[in-house]
N, C-alpha and C. Protein backbone atom coordinates (compact mmCIF):
# COMPACT_ATOMS: atom_id res chain seq x y z
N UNK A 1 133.05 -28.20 66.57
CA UNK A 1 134.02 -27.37 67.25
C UNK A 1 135.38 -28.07 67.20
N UNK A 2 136.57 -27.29 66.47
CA UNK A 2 137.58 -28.20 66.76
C UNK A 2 138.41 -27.98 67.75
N UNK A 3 139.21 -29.05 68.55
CA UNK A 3 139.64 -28.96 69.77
C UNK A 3 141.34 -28.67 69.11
N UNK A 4 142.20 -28.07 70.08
CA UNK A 4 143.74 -27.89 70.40
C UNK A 4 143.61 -28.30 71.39
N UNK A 5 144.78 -28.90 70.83
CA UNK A 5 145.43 -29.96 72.32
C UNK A 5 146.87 -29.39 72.56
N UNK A 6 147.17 -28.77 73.97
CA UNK A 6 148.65 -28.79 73.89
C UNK A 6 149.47 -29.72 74.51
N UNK A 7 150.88 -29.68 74.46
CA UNK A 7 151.12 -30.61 74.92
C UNK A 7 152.42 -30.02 76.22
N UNK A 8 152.51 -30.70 77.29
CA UNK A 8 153.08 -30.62 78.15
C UNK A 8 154.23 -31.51 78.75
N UNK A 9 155.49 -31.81 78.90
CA UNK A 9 156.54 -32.25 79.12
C UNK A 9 156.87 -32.53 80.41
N UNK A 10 156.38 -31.36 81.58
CA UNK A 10 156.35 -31.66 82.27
C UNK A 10 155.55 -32.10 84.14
N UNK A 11 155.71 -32.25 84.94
CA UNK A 11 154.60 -32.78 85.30
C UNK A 11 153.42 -31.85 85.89
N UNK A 12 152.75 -32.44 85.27
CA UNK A 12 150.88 -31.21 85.29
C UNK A 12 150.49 -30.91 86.64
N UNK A 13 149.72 -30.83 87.01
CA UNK A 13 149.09 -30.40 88.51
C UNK A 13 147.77 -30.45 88.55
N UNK A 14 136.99 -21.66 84.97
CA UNK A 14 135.26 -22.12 85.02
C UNK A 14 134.04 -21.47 84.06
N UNK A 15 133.05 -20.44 82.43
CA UNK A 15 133.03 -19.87 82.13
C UNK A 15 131.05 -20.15 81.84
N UNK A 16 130.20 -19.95 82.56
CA UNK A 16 128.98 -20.46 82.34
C UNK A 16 128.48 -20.42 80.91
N UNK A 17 128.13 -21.28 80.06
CA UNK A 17 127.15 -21.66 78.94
C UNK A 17 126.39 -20.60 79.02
N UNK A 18 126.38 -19.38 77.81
CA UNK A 18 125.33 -18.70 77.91
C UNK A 18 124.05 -18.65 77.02
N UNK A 19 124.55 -19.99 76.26
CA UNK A 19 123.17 -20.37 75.17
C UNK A 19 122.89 -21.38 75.88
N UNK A 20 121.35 -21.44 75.44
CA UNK A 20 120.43 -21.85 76.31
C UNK A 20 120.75 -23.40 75.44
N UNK A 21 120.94 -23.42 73.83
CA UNK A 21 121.24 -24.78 73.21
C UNK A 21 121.92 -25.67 74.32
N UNK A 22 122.76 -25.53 74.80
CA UNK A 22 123.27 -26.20 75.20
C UNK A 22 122.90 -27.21 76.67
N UNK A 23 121.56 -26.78 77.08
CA UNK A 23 120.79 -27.56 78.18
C UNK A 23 119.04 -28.06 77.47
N UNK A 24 119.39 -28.06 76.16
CA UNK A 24 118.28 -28.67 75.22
C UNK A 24 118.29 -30.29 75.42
N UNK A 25 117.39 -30.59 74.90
CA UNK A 25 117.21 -32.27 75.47
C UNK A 25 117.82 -32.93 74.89
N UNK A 26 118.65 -32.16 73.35
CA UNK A 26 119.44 -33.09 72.59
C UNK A 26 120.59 -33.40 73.65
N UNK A 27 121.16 -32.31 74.41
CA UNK A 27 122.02 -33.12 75.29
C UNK A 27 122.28 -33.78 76.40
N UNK A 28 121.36 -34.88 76.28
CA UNK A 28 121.17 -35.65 77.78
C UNK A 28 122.31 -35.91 77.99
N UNK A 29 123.60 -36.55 77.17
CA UNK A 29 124.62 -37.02 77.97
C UNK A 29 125.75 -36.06 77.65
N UNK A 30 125.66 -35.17 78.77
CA UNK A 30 126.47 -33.85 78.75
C UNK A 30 127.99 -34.21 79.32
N UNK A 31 127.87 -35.32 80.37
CA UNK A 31 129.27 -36.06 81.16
C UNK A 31 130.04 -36.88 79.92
N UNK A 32 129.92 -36.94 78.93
CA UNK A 32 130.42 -37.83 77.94
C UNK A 32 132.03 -37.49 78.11
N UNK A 33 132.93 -38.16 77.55
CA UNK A 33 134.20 -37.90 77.52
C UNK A 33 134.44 -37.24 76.02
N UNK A 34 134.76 -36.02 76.05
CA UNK A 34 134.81 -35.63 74.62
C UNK A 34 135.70 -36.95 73.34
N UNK A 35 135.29 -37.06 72.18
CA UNK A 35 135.61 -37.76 70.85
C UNK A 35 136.45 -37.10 70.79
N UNK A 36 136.83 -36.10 70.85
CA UNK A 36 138.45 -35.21 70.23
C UNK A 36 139.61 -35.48 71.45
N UNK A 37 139.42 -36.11 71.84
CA UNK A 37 140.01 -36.01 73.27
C UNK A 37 141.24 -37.40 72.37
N UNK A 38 142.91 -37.05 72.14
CA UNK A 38 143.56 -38.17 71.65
C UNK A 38 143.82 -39.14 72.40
N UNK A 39 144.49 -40.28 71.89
CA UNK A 39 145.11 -41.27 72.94
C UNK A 39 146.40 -40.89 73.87
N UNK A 40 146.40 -41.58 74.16
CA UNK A 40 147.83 -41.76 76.07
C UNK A 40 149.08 -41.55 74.43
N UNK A 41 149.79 -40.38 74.75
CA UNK A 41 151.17 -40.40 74.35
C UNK A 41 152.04 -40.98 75.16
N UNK A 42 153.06 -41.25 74.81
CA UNK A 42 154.17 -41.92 75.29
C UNK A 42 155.25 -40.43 75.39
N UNK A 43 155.54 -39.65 75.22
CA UNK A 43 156.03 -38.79 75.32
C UNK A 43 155.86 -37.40 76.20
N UNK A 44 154.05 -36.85 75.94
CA UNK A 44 153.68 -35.90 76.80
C UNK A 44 152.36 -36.23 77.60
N UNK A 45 152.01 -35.40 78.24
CA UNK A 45 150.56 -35.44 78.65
C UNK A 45 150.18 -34.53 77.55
N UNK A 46 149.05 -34.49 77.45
CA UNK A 46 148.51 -33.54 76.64
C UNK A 46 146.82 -33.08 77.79
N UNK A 47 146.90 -31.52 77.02
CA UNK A 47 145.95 -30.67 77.96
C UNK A 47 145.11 -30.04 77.07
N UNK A 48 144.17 -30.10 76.97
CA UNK A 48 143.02 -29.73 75.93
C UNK A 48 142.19 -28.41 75.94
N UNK A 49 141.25 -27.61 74.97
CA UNK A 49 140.70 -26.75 75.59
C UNK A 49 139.64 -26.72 76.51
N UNK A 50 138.81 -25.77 77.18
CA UNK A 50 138.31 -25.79 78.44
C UNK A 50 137.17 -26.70 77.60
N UNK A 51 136.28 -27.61 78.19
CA UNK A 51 135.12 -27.92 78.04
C UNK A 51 133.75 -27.03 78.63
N UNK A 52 133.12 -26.53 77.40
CA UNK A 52 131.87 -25.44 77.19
C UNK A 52 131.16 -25.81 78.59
N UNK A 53 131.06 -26.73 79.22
CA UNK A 53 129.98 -27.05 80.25
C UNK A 53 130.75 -26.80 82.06
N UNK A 54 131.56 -28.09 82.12
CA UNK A 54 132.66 -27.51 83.33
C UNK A 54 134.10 -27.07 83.49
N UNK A 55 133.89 -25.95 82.02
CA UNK A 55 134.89 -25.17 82.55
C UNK A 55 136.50 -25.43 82.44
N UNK A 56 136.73 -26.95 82.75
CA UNK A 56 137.65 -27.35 82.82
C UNK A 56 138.55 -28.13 82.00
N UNK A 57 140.34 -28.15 81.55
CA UNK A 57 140.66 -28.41 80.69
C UNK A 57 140.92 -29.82 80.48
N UNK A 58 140.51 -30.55 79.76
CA UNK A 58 140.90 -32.18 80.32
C UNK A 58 142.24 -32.35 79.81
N UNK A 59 142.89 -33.26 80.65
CA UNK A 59 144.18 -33.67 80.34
C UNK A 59 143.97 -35.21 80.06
N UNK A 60 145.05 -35.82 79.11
CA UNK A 60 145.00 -37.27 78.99
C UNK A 60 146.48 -37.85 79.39
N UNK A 61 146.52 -37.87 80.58
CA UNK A 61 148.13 -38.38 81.02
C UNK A 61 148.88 -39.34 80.08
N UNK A 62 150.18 -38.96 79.78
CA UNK A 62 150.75 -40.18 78.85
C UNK A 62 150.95 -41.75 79.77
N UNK A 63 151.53 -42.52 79.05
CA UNK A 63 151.80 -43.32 79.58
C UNK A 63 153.37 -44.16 78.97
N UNK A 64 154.37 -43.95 80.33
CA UNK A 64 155.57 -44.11 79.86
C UNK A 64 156.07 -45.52 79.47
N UNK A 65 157.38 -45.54 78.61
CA UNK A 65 157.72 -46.71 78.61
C UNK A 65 158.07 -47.67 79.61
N UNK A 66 157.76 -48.97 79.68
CA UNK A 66 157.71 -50.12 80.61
C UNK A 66 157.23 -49.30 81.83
N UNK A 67 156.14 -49.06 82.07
CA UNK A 67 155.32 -48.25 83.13
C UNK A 67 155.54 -49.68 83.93
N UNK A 68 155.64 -49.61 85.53
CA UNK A 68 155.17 -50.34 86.44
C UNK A 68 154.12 -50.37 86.73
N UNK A 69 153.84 -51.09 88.00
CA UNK A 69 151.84 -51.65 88.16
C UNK A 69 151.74 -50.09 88.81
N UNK A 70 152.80 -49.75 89.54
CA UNK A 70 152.01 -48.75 90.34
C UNK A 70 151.97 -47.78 90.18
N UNK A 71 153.08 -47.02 88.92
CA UNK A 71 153.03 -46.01 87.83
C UNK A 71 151.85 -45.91 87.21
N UNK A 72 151.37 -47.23 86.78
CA UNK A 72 150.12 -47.57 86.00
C UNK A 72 149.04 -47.12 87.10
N UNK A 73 148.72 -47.54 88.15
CA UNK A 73 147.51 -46.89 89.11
C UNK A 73 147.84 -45.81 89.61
N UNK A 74 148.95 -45.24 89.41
CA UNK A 74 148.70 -43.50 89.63
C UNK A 74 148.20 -43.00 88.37
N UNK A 75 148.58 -43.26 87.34
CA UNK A 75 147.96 -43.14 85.91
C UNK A 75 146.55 -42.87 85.64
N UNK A 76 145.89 -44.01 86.02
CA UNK A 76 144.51 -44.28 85.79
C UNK A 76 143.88 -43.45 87.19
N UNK A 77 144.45 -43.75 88.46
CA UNK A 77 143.23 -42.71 89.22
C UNK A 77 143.79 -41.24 89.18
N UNK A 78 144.75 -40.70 88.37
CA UNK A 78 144.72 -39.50 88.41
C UNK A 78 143.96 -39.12 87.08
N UNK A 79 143.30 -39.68 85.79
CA UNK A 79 142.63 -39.64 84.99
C UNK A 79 141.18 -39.75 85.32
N UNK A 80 141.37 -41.13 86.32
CA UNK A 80 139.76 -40.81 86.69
C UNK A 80 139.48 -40.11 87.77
N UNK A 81 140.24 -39.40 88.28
CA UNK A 81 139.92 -38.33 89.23
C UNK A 81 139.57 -36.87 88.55
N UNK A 82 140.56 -36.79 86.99
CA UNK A 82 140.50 -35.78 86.34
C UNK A 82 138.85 -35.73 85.51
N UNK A 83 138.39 -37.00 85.06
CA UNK A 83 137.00 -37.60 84.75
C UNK A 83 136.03 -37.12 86.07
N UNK A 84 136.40 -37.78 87.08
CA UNK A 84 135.07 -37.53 87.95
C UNK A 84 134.80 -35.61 88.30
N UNK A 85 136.24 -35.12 88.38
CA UNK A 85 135.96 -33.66 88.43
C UNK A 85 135.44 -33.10 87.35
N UNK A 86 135.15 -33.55 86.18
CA UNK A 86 134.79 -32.59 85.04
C UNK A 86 133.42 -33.08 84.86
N UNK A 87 132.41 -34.06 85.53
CA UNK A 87 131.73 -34.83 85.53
C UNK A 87 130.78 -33.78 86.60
N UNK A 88 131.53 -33.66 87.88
CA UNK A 88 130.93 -33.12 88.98
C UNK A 88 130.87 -31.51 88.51
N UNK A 89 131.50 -30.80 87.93
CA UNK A 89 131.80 -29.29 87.59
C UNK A 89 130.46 -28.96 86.13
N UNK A 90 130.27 -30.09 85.52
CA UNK A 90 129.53 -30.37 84.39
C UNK A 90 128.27 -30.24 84.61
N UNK A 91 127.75 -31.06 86.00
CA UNK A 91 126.65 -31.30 86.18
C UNK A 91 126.37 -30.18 87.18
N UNK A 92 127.13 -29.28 87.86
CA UNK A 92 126.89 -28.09 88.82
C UNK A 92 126.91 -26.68 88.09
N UNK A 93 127.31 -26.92 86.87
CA UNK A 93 127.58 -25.52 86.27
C UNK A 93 126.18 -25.14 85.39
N UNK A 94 125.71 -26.84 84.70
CA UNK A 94 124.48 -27.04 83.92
C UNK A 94 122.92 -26.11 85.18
N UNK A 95 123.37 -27.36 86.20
CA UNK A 95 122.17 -27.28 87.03
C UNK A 95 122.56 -25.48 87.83
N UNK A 96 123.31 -25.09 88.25
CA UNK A 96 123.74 -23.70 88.49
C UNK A 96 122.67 -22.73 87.34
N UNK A 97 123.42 -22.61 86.05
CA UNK A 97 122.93 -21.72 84.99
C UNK A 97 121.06 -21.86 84.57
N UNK A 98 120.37 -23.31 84.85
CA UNK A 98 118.96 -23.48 84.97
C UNK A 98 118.62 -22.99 86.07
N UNK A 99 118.96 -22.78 87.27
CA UNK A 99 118.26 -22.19 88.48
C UNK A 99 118.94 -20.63 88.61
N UNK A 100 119.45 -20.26 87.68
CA UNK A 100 119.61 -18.72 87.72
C UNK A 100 118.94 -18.65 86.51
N UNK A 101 118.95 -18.72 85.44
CA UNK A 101 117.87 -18.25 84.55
C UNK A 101 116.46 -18.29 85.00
N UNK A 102 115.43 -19.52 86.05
CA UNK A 102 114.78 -19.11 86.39
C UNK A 102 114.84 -18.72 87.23
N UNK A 103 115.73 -18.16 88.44
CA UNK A 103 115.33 -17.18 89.39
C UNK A 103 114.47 -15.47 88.91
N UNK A 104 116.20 -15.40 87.68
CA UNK A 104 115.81 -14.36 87.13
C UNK A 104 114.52 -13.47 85.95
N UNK A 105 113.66 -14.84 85.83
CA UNK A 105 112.70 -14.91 84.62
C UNK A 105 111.21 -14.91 85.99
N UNK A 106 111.83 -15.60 86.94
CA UNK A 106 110.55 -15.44 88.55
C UNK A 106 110.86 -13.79 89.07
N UNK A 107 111.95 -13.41 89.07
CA UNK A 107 111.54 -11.73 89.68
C UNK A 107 111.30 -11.09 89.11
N UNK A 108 111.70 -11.72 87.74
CA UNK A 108 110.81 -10.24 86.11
C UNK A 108 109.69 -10.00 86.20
N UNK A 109 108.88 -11.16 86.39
CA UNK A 109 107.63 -11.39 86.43
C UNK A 109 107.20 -11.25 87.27
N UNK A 110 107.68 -11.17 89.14
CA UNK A 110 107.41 -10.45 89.90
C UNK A 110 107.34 -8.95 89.63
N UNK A 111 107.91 -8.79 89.59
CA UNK A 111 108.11 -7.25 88.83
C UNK A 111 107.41 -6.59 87.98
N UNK A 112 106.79 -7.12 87.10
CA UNK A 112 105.88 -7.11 85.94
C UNK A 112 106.92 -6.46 84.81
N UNK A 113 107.87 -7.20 84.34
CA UNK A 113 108.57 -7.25 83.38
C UNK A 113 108.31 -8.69 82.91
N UNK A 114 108.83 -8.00 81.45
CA UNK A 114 109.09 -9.51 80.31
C UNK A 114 111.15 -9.22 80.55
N UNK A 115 110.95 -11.05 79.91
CA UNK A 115 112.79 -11.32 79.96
C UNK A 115 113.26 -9.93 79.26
N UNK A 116 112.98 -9.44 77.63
CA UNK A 116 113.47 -8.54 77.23
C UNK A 116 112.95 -7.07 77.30
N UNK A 117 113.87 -6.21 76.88
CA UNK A 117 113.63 -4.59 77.60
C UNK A 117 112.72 -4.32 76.00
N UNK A 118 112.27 -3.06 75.84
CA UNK A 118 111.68 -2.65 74.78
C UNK A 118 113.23 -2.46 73.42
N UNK A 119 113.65 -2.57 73.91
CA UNK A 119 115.20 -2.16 72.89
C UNK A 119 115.63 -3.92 72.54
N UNK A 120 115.02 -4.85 72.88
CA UNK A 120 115.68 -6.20 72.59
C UNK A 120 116.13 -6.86 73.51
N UNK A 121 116.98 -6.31 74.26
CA UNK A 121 117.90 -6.54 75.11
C UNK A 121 117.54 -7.66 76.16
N UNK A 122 118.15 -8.51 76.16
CA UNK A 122 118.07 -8.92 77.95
C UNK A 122 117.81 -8.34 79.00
N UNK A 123 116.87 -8.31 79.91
CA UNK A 123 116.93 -7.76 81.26
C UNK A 123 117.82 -8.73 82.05
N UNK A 124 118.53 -7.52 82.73
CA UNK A 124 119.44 -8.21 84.15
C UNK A 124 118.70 -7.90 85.50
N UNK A 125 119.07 -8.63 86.55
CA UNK A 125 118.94 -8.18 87.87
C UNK A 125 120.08 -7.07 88.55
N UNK A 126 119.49 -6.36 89.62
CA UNK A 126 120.68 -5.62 90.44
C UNK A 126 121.13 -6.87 91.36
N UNK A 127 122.84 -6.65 91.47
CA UNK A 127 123.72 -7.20 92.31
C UNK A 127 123.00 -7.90 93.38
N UNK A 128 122.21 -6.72 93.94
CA UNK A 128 121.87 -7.37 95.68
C UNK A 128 120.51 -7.95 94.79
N UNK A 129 119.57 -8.12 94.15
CA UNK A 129 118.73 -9.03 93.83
C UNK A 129 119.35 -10.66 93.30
N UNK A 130 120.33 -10.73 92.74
CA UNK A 130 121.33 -11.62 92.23
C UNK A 130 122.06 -12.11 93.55
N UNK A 131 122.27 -11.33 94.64
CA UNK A 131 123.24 -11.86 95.81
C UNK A 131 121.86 -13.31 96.78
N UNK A 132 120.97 -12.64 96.43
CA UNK A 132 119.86 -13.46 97.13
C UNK A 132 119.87 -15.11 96.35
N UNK A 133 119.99 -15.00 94.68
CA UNK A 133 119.95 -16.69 94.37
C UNK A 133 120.94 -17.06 94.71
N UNK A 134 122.74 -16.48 94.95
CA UNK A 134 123.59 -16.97 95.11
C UNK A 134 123.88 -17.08 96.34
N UNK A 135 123.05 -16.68 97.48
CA UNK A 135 123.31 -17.21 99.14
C UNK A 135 122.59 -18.35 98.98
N UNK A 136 120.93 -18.74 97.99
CA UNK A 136 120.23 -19.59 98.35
C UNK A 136 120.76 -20.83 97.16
N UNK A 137 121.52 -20.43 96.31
CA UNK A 137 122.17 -21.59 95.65
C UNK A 137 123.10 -22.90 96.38
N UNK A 138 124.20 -21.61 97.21
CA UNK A 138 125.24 -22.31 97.79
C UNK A 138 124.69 -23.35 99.22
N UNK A 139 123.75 -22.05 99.84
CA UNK A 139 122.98 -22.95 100.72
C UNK A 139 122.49 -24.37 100.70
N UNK A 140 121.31 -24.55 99.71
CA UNK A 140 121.34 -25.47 99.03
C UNK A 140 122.24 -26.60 98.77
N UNK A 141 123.01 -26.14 97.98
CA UNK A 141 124.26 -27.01 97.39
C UNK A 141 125.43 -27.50 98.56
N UNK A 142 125.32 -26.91 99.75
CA UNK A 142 126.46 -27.09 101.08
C UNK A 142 126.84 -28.50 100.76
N UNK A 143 126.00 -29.01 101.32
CA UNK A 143 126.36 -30.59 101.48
C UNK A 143 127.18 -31.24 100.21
N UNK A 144 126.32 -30.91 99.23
CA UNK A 144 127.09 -31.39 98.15
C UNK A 144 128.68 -30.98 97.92
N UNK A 145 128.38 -29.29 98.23
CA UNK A 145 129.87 -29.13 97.94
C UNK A 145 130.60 -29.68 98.99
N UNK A 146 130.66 -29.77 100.31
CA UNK A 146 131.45 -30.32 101.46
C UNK A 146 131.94 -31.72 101.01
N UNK A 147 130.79 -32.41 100.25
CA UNK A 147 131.33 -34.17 99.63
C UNK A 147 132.28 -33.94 98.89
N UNK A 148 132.07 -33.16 97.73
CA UNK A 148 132.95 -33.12 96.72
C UNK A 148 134.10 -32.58 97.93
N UNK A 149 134.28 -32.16 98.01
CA UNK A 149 135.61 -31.12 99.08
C UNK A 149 136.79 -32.40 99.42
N UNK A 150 135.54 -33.38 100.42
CA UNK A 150 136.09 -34.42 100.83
C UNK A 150 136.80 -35.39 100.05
N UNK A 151 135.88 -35.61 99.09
CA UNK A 151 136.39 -36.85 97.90
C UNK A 151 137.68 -36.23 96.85
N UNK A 152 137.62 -35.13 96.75
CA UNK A 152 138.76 -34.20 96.29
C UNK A 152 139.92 -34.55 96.87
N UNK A 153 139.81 -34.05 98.37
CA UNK A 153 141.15 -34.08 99.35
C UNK A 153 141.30 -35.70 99.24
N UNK A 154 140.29 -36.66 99.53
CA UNK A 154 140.84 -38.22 99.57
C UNK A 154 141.37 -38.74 97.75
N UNK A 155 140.95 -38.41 97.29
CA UNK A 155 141.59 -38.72 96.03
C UNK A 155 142.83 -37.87 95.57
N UNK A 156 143.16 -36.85 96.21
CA UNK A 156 144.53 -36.16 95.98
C UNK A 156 145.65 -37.00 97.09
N UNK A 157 145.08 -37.02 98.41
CA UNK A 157 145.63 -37.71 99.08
C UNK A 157 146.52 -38.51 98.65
N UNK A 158 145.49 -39.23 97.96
CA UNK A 158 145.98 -41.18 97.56
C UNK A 158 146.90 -41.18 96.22
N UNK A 159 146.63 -39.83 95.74
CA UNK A 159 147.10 -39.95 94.32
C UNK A 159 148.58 -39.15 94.76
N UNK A 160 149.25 -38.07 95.92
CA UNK A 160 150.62 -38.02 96.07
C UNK A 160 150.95 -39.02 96.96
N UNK A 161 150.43 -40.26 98.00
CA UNK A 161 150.74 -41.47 98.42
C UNK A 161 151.86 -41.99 97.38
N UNK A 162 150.75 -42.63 96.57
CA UNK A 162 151.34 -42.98 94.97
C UNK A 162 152.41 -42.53 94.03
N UNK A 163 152.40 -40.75 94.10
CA UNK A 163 153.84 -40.24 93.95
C UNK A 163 154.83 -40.61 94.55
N UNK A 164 154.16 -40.34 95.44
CA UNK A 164 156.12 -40.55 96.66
C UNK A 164 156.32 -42.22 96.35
N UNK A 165 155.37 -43.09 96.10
CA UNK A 165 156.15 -44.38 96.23
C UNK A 165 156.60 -44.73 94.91
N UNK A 166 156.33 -43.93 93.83
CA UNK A 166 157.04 -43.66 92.57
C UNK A 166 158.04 -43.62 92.55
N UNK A 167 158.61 -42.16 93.29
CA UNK A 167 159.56 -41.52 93.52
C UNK A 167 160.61 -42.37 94.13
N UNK A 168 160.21 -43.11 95.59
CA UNK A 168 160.92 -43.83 96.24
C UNK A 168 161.56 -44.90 95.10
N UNK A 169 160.91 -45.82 94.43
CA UNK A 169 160.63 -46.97 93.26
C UNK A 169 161.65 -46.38 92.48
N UNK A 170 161.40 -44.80 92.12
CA UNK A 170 162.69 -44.71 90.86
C UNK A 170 163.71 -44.50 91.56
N UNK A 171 163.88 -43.64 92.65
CA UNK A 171 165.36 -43.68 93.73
C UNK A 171 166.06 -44.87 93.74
N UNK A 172 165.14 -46.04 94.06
CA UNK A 172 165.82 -46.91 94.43
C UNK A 172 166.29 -47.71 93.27
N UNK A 173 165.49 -48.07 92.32
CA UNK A 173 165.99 -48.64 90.69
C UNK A 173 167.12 -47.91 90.28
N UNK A 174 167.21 -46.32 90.59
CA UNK A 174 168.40 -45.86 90.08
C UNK A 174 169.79 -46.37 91.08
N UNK A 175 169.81 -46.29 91.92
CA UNK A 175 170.58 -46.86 93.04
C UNK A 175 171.10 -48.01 92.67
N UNK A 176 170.79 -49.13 92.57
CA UNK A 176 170.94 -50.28 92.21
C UNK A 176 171.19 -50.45 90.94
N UNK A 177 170.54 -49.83 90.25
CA UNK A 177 171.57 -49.80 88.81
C UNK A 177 173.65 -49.03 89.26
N UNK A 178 173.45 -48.35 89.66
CA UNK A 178 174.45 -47.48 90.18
C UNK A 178 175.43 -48.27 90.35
N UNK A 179 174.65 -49.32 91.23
CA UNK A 179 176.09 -50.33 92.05
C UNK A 179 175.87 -51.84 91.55
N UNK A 180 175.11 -51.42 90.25
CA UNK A 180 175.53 -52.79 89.52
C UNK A 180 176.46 -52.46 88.44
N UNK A 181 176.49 -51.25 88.47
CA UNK A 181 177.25 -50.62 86.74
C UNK A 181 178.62 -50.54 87.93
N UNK A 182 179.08 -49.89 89.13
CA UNK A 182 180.13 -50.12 89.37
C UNK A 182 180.43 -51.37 89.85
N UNK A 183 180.24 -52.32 90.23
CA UNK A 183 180.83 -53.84 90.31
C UNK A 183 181.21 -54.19 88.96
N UNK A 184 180.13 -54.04 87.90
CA UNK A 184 180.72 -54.28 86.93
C UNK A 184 182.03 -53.44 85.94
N UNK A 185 182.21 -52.72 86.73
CA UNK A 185 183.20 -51.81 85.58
C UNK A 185 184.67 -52.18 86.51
N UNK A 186 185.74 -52.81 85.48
CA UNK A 186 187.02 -52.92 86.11
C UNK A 186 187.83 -51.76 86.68
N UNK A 187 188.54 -52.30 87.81
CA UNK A 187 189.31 -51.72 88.30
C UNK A 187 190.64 -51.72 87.95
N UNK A 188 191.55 -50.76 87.68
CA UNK A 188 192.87 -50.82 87.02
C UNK A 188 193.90 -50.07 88.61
């Protein structure tokens, strides 16, 4: 599959697998960081297409010239924050699409249906038979999702902390350049 990457200038800020290939045992390591994925530009971030599993587009933040330490650790935990979300979305979308295929392959067969209709086709469920795995999915899943929720908000947290003291860092470098360029420039 080949990937497009676009690229973005300025500063950055779901579709279920419906082949079954893709939860085959060849792919145990589904969290991998995609190989097409380029290196840190110095110029843009770059934003990639969605990844087949969670949905989501990975970005590879650039990394600017003479970056500071703390430019540099907003860098890296907003990458590995962008990593751990496509990691967590990867492994909920996989395990999601296995417990709805068998919900729906357990009421066929309640039912005394096979998966396909006499015409080929896939059998579907009705809405309100389908509303039942998705109250007992989320149910299920609460806790988990409430963590992620949490670790979301604390890692966004920490990661505009880190902005603003950017921000402050370049305010003030510019400042001081300011009133070193006027001391130095004569007065007539």
């Amino acid at each position: 599959m080949a990937a497009t990457w676009r690229s973005f200038s300025w500063f950055p800020h779901r579709m279920l697998a419906a082949n079954c290939r893709l939860f085959s045992s060849e792919q145990k390591n589904i969290t991998k960081v995609s190989p097409l994925r380029p290196e840190p530009s110095p110029a843009h971030d770059w934003i990639g297409p969605p990844n087949p599993l969670s949905n989501l587009r990975p970005i590879v933040y650039r990394v600017i010239e003479n970056e500071s330490d703390v430019e540099k650790q907003l860098r890296k935990l907003r990458q590995e924050t962008e990593d751990w979300n496509n990691d967590f979305w990867t492994k909920q979308n996989v395990s999601f699409s296995k417990e709805k295929d068998a919900f729906i392959i357990s009421q066929l067969k309640a039912k005394g249906l096979s998966l396909r209709g006499e015409d080929g086709r896939r059998r579907t469920l009705s809405s309100e038979d389908m509303a039942v795995f998705y109250k007992s999915f989320l149910d299920r899943n609460r806790i988990r999702h409430a963590n992620y929720n949490k670790e979301w908000y604390r890692r966004n947290f920490t990661i505009t902390l880190l902005m603003a003291k950017v921000a402050f860092s370049t305010f003030w470098r510019n400042v001081v350049e300011n009133q070193k360029k006027k001391k130095s420039t004569p007065t007539m």
